[in-house]
Protein backbone atom coordinates (compact mmCIF):
# COMPACT_ATOMS: atom_id res chain seq x y z
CA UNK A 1 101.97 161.55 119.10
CA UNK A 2 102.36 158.93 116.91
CA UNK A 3 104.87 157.39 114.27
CA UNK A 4 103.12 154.58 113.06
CA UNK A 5 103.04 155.92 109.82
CA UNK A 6 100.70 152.47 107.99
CA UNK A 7 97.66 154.12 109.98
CA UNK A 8 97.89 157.68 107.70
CA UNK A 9 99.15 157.22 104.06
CA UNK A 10 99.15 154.23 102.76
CA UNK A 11 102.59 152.95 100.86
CA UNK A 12 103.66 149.57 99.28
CA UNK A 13 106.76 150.39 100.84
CA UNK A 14 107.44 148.39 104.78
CA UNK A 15 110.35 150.93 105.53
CA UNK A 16 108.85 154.25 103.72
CA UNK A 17 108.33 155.72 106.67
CA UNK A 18 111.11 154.66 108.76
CA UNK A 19 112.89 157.84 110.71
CA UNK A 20 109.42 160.13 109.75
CA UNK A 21 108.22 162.04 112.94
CA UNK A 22 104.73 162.97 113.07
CA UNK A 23 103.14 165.54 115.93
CA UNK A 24 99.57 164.58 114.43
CA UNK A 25 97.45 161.19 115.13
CA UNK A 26 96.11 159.05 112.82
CA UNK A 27 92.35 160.16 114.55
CA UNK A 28 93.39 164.11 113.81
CA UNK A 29 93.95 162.98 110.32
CA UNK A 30 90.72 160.68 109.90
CA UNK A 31 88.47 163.92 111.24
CA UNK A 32 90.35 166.12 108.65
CA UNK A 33 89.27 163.08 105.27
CA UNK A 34 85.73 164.14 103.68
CA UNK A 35 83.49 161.06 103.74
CA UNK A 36 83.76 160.44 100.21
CA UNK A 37 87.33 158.40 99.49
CA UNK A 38 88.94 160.28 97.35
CA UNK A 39 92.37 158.64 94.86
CA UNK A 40 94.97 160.83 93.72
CA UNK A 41 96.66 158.14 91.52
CA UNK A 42 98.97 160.39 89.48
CA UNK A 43 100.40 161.95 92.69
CA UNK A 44 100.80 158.45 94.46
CA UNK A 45 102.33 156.59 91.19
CA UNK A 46 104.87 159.20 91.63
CA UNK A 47 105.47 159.54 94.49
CA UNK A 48 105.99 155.57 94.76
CA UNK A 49 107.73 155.39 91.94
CA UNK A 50 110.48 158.50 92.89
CA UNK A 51 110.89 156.54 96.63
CA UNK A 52 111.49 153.44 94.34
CA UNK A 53 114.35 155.08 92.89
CA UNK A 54 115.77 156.59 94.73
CA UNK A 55 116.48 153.40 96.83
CA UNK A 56 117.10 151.36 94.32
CA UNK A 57 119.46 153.56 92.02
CA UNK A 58 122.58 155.88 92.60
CA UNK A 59 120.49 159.20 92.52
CA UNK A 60 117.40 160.43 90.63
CA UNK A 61 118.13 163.78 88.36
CA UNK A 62 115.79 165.87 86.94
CA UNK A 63 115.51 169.23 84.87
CA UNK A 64 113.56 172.31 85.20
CA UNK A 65 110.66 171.58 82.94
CA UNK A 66 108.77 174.85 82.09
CA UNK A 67 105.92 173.58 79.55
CA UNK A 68 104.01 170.25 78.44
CA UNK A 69 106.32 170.11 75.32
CA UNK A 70 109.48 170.27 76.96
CA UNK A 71 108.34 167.49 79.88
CA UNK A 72 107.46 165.12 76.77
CA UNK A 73 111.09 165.41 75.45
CA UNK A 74 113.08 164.94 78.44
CA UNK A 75 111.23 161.94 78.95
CA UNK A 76 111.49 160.79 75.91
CA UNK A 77 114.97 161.49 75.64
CA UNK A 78 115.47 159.38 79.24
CA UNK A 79 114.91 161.29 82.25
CA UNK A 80 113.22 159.81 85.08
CA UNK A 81 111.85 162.77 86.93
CA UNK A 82 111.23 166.52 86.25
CA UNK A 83 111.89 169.50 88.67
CA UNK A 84 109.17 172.13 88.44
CA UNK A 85 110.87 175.20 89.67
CA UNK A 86 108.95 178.45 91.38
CA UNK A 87 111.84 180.84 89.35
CA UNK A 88 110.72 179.07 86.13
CA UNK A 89 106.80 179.77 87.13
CA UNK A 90 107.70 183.81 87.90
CA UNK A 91 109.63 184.33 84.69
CA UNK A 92 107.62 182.60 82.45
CA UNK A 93 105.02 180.09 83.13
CA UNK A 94 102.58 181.63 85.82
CA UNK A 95 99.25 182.35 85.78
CA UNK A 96 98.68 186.13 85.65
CA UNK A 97 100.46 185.98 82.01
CA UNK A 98 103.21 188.35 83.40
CA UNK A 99 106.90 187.96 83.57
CA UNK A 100 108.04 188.45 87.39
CA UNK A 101 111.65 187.69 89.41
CA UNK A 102 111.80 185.28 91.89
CA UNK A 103 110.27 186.66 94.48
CA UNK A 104 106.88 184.98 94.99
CA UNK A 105 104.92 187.68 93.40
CA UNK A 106 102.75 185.34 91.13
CA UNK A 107 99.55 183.66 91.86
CA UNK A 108 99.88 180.62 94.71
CA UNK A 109 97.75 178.50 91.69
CA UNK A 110 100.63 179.14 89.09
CA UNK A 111 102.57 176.03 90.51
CA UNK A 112 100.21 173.45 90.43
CA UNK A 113 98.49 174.27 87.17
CA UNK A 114 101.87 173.88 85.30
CA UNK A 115 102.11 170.91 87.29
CA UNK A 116 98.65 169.74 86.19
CA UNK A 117 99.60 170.80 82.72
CA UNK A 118 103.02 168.35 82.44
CA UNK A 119 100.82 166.02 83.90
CA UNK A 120 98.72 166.38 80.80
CA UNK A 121 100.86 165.97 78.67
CA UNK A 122 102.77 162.82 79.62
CA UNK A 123 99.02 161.50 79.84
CA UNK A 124 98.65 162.62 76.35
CA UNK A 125 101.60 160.71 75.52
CA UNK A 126 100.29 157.78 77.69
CA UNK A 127 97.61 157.67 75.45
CA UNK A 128 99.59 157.40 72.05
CA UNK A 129 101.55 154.89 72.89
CA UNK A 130 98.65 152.54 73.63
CA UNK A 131 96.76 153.31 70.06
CA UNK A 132 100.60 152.31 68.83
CA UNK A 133 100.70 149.35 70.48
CA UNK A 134 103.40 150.17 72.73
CA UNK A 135 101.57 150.56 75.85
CA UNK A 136 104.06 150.14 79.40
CA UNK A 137 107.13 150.11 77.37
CA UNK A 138 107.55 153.29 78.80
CA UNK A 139 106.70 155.09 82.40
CA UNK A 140 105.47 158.07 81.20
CA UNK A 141 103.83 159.45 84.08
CA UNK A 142 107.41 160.23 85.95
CA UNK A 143 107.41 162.02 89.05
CA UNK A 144 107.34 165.56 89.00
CA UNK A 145 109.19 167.78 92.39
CA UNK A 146 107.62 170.94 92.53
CA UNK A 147 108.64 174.05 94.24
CA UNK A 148 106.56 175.01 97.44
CA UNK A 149 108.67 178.15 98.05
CA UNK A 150 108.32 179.62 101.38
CA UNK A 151 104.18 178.61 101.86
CA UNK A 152 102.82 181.21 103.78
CA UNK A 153 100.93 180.04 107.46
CA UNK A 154 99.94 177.41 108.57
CA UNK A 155 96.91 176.76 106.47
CA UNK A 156 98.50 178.23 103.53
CA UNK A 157 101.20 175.82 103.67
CA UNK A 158 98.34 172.98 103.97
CA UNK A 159 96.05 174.22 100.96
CA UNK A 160 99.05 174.25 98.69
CA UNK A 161 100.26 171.02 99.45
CA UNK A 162 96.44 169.86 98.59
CA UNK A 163 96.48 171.53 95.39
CA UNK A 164 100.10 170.18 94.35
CA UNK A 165 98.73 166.92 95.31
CA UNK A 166 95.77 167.19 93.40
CA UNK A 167 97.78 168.38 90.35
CA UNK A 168 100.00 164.81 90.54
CA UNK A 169 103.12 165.97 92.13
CA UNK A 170 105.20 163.52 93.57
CA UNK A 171 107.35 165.74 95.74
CA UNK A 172 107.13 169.06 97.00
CA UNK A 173 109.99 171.34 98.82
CA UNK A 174 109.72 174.06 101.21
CA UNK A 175 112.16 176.65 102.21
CA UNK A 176 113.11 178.38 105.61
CA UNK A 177 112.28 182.23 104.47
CA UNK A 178 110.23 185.00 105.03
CA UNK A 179 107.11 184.18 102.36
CA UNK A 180 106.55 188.13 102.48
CA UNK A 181 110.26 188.53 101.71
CA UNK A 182 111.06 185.68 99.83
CA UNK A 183 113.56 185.59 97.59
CA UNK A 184 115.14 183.03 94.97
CA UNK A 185 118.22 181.29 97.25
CA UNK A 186 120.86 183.17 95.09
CA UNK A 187 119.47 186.37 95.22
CA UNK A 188 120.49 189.00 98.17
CA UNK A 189 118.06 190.26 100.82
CA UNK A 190 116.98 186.76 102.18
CA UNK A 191 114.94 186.51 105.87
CA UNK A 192 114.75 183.52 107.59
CA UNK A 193 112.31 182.23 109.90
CA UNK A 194 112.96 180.76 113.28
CA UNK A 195 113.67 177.00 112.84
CA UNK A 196 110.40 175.98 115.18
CA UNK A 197 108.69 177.99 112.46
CA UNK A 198 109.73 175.90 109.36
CA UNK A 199 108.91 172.27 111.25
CA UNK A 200 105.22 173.63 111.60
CA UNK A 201 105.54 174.27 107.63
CA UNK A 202 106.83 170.58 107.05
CA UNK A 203 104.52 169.53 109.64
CA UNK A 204 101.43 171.07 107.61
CA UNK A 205 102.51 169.81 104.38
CA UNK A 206 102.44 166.20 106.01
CA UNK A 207 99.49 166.79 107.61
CA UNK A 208 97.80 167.69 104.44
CA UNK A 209 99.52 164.55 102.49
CA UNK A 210 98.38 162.20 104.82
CA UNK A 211 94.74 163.74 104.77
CA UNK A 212 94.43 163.07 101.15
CA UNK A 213 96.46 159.73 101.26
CA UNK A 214 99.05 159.90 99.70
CA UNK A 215 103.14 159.21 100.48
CA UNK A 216 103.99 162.59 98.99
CA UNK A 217 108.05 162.97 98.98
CA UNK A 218 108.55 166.08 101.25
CA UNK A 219 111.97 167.73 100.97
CA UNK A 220 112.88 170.51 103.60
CA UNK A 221 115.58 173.41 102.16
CA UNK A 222 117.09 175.70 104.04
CA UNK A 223 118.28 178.76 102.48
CA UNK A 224 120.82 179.85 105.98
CA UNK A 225 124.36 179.40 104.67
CA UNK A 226 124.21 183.10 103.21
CA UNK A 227 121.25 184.60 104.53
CA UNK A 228 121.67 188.02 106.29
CA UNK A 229 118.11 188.24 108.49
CA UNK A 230 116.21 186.38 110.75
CA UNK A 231 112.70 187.49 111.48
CA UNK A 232 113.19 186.34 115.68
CA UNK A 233 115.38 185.61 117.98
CA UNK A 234 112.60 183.16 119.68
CA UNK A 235 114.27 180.00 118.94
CA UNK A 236 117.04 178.97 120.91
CA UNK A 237 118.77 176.51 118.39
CA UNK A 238 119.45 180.35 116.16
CA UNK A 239 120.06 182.27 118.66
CA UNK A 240 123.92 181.06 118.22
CA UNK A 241 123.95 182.52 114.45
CA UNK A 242 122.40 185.47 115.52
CA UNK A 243 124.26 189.02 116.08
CA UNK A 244 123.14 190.24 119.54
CA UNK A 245 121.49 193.59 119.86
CA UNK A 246 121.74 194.73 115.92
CA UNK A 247 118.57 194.99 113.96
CA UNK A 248 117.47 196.37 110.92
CA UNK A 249 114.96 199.56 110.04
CA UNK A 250 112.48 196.41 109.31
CA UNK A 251 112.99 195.03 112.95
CA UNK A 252 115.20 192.04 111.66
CA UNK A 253 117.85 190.43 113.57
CA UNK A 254 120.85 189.50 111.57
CA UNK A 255 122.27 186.09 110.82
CA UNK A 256 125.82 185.22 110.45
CA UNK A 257 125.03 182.31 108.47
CA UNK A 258 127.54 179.58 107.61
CA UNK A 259 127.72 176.03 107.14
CA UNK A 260 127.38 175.33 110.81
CA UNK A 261 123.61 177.18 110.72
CA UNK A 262 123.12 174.98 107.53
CA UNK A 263 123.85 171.71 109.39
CA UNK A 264 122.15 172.68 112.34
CA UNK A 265 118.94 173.28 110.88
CA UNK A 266 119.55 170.30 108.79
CA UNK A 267 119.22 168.11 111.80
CA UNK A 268 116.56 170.13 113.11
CA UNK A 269 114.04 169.75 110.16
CA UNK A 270 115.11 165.57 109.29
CA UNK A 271 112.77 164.11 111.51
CA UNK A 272 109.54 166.06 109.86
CA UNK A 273 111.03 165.72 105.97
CA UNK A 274 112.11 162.54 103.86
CA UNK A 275 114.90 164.99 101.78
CA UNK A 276 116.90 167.84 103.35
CA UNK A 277 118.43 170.66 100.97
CA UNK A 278 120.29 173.23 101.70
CA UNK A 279 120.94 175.96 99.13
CA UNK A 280 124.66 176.97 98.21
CA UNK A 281 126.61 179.62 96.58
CA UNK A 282 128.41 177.37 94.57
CA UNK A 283 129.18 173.69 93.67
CA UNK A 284 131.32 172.39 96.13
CA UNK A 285 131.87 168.74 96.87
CA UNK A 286 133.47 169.12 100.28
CA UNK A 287 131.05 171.70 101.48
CA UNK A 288 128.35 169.25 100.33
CA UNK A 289 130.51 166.34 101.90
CA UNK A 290 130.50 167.98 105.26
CA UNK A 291 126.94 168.51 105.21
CA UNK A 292 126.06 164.96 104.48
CA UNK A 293 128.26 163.43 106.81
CA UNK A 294 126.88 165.45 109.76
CA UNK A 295 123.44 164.73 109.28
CA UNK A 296 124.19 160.81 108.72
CA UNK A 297 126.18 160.81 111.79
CA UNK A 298 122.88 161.30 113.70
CA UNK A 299 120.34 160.38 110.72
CA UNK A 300 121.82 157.42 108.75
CA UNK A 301 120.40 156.88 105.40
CA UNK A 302 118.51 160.54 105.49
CA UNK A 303 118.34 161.19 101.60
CA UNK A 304 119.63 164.27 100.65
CA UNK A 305 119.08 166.52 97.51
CA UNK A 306 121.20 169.29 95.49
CA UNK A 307 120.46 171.83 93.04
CA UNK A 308 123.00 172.04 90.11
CA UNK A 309 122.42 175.62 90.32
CA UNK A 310 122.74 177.49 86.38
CA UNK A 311 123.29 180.33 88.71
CA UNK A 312 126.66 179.25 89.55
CA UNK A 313 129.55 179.58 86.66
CA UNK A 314 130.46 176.21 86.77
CA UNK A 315 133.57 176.66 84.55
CA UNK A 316 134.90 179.44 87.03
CA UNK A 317 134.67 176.99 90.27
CA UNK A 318 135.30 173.46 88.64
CA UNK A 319 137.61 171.93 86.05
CA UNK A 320 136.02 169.45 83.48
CA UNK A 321 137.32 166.47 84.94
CA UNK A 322 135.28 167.45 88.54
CA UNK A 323 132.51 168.30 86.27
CA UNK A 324 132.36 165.02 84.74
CA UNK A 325 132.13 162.95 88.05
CA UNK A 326 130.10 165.54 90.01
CA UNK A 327 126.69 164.05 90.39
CA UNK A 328 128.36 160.42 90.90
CA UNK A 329 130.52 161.59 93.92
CA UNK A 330 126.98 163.26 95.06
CA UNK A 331 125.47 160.20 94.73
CA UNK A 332 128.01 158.29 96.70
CA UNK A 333 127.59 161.26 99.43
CA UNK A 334 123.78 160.19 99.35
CA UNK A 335 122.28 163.17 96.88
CA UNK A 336 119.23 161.28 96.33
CA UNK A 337 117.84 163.78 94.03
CA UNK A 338 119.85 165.86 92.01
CA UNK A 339 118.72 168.68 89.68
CA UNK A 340 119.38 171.76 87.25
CA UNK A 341 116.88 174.45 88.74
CA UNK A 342 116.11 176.58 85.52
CA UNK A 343 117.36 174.29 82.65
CA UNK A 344 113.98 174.89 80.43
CA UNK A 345 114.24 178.30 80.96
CA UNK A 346 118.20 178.52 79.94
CA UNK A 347 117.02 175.77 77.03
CA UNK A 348 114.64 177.70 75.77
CA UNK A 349 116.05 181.01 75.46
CA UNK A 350 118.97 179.86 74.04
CA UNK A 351 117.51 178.34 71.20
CA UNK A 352 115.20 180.68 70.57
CA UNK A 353 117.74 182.92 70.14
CA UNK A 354 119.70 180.67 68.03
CA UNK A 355 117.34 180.10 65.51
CA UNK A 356 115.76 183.51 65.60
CA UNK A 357 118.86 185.61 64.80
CA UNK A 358 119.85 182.90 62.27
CA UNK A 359 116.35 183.24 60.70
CA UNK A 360 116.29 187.26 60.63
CA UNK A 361 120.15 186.93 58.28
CA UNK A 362 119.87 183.54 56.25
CA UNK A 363 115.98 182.89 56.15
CA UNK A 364 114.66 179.07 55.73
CA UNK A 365 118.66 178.49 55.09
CA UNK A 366 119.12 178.58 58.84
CA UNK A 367 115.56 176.37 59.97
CA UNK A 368 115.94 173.30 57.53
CA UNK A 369 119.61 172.67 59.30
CA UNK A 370 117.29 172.52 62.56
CA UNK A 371 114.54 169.87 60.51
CA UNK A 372 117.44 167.96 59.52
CA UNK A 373 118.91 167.74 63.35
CA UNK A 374 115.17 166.83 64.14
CA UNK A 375 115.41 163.59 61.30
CA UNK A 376 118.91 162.49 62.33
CA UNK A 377 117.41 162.65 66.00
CA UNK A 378 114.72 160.16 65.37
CA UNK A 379 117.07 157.31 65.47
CA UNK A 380 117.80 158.33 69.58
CA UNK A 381 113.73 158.27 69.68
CA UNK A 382 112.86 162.06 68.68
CA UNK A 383 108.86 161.96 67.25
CA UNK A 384 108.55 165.86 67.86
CA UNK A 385 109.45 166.71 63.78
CA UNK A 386 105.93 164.49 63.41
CA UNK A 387 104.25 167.43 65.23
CA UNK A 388 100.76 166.27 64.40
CA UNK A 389 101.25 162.87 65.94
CA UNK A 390 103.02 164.16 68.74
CA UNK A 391 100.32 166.26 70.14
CA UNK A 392 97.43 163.33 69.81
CA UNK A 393 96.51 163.75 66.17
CA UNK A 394 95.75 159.69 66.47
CA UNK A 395 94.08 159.51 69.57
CA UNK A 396 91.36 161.69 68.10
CA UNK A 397 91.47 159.99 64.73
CA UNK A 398 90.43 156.87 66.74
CA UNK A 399 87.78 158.23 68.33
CA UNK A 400 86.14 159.29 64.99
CA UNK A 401 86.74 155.66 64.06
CA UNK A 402 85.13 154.13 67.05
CA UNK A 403 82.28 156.32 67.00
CA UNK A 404 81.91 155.89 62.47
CA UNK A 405 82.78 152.34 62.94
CA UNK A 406 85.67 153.13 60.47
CA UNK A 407 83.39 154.40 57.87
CA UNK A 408 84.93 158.47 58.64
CA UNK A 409 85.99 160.32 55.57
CA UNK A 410 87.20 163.30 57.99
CA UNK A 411 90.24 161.48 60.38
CA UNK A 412 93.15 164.10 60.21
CA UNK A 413 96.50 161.93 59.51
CA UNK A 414 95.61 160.39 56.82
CA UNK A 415 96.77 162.27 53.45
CA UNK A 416 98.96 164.77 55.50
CA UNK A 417 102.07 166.36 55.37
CA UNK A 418 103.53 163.67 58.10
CA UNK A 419 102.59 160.84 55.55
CA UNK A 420 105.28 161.80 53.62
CA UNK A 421 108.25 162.35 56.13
């Protein structure tokens, strides 16, 4: 065994790996590299650049991001990180081109090819800044979490975190369920695996990270404050949260759950993961207090992360005032990394349905109010209402150039509609 984390991944970071166990040496992970010396440089920027942060600011926030179009306005619009959630890639952004619930019914690809496709278009954005002269005024490649939900095995858990790395993630999460069972953390019907289980899953996502190189932010959630099952009783660290001698028609144990199987896991799964999560059933800053303090109390400085969960009815639990000075008092608790789950999703539909039922009674009378929002916006930094210029128009205007030596009749902007806005 070895901790001497400068011999696997390589970090500009002395403390990055400071409190990070590792089961696997650095001669188990150099028989694992192919010959040929491979760079991920999207997936290390990021994940560099998320560490950066979160050390060096409050907390990190990000939203669920569910297509290339949304990622380009969040950033635009500020954000310094984008959540890619598994719930987002059922309903609506998967693969197969069908709409599932989250229950880890779509393809295991459907995750990193959305993350591959942000990716592509912050690049694309990347790109038209430079031709504007405007090149590192912003960061555009920011570092995208995505959702590993349960993994699967061993290897499964390995080849995903390979292809989320080769897609430019900067961080990946994990959860302590059942893959066959999984559910989404606020849905009923959970399993659990034993805790030994989970550290082999965070243990095979490192594995796989350092392999290919790269200082990947791993995040470990546990979904056991409401769970009902627990696939074994073969751990000894559950067997206090387990009801003795009651089992279900699948052969599951069952799990009392609770805040003390939360924090006990917690500290189980800190020295394998650089963020711990645990899932809740509502916002609550002293639930979320207790949490934090017990794991610094044997872990100081473990980062933590929470999910502003749309699930919860925030109005029903919290007044406005809470509201307004939630994420700072996370922040203070050490929330590293906070975000909203399935904000695209709720973003989306919403104005979708907005505009479409104001469409179907008033006609263009109800999209030119949404232009206009678009103009006044462009003072805050909004390009989108340029759509042709937003998705590369001039990048590929400038390649005709270079190639005609300016002599092209046929480049796209000019004499458009967008001369004229």
């Amino acid at each position: 065994m070895t901790e001497n984390a400068s011999q696997f991944a390589q970090s500009r970071h002395a403390n990055r790996w400071a409190g990070v166990k590792r089961e696997h040496t650095a001669e188990q992970v150099a028989a694992l590299r192919s010959t040929l010396s491979i760079e991920y440089s999207i997936a290390r920027h990021g994940a560099e650049r998320l560490w950066d942060l979160m050390h060096t600011t409050a907390y990190v926030t990000g939203l669920g991001t569910l297509n290339g179009s949304q990622a380009v306005q969040f950033v635009t619009a500020g954000l310094k990180s984008l959540y890619l959630s598994g719930w987002q890639v059922a309903a609506d952004a998967n693969i197969d081109g069908e709409t599932f619930p989250d229950q880890s019914l779509y393809s295991v690809a459907s995750v990193p090819a959305l993350v591959s496709r942000l990716n592509n278009a912050l690049l694309r954005q990347d790109q038209i800044a430079a031709l504007s002269g405007k090149r590192g005024e912003r960061d555009w490649l920011v570092p995208i979490v995505a959702d590993g939900e349960a993994g699967g095995g061993i290897p499964h858990v390995y080849q995903l975190m390979r292809s989320m790395i080769k897609a430019g993630a900067a961080g990946v999460h994990f959860e302590d369920q059942l893959a066959a069972e999984k559910k989404c953390g606020h849905m009923g019907g959970k399993v659990l695996v034993p805790t030994r289980q989970h550290i082999r899953t965070l243990q095979a996502a490192r594995l796989a990270a350092d392999v290919m190189n790269v200082p990947t932010i791993l995040i470990a959630r546990t979904d056991s404050l409401d769970a009902k099952l627990i696939t074994s009783d073969i751990d000894e660290r559950d067997r206090e949260f387990i009801v003795a001698g009651e089992r279900t028609p699948e052969g599951f144990h069952r799990w009392t759950g609770g805040l003390k199987s939360v924090i006990a896991r917690g500290l189980a799964y800190a020295p394998y993961a650089d963020l711990l999560w645990f899932e809740t059933g509502k916002p609550d800053l002293e639930e979320a207090r207790q949490f934090a303090e017990a794991i610094h109390a044997q872990f100081p400085g473990k980062k933590l992360s929470y999910n502003c969960s749309p699930s919860f009815p925030w109005k029903k639990h919290l007044t406005p005032e809470v509201i307004a000075r939630f994420n700072d008092e996370l922040g203070a608790m050490g929330y590293a990394y906070q975000f909203v789950t399935l904000a695209g999703w709720h973003d989306i539909n919403l104005g979708a349905f907005t505009l479409g039922r104001g469409f179907a009674e008033k006609g263009m009378a109800a999209y030119v109010p949404l232009q206009n929002r678009e103009f006044d916006a462009e003072a805050d930094g909004y390009e989108a209402v340029r759509h042709q210029r937003q998705a590369g128009g001039g990048v590929f205007d400038e390649v005709v150039n270079v190639v005609s030596g300016g002599t092209a009749e046929t480049t796209a902007l000019k004499n458009s509609t967008e001369e004229h806005f």
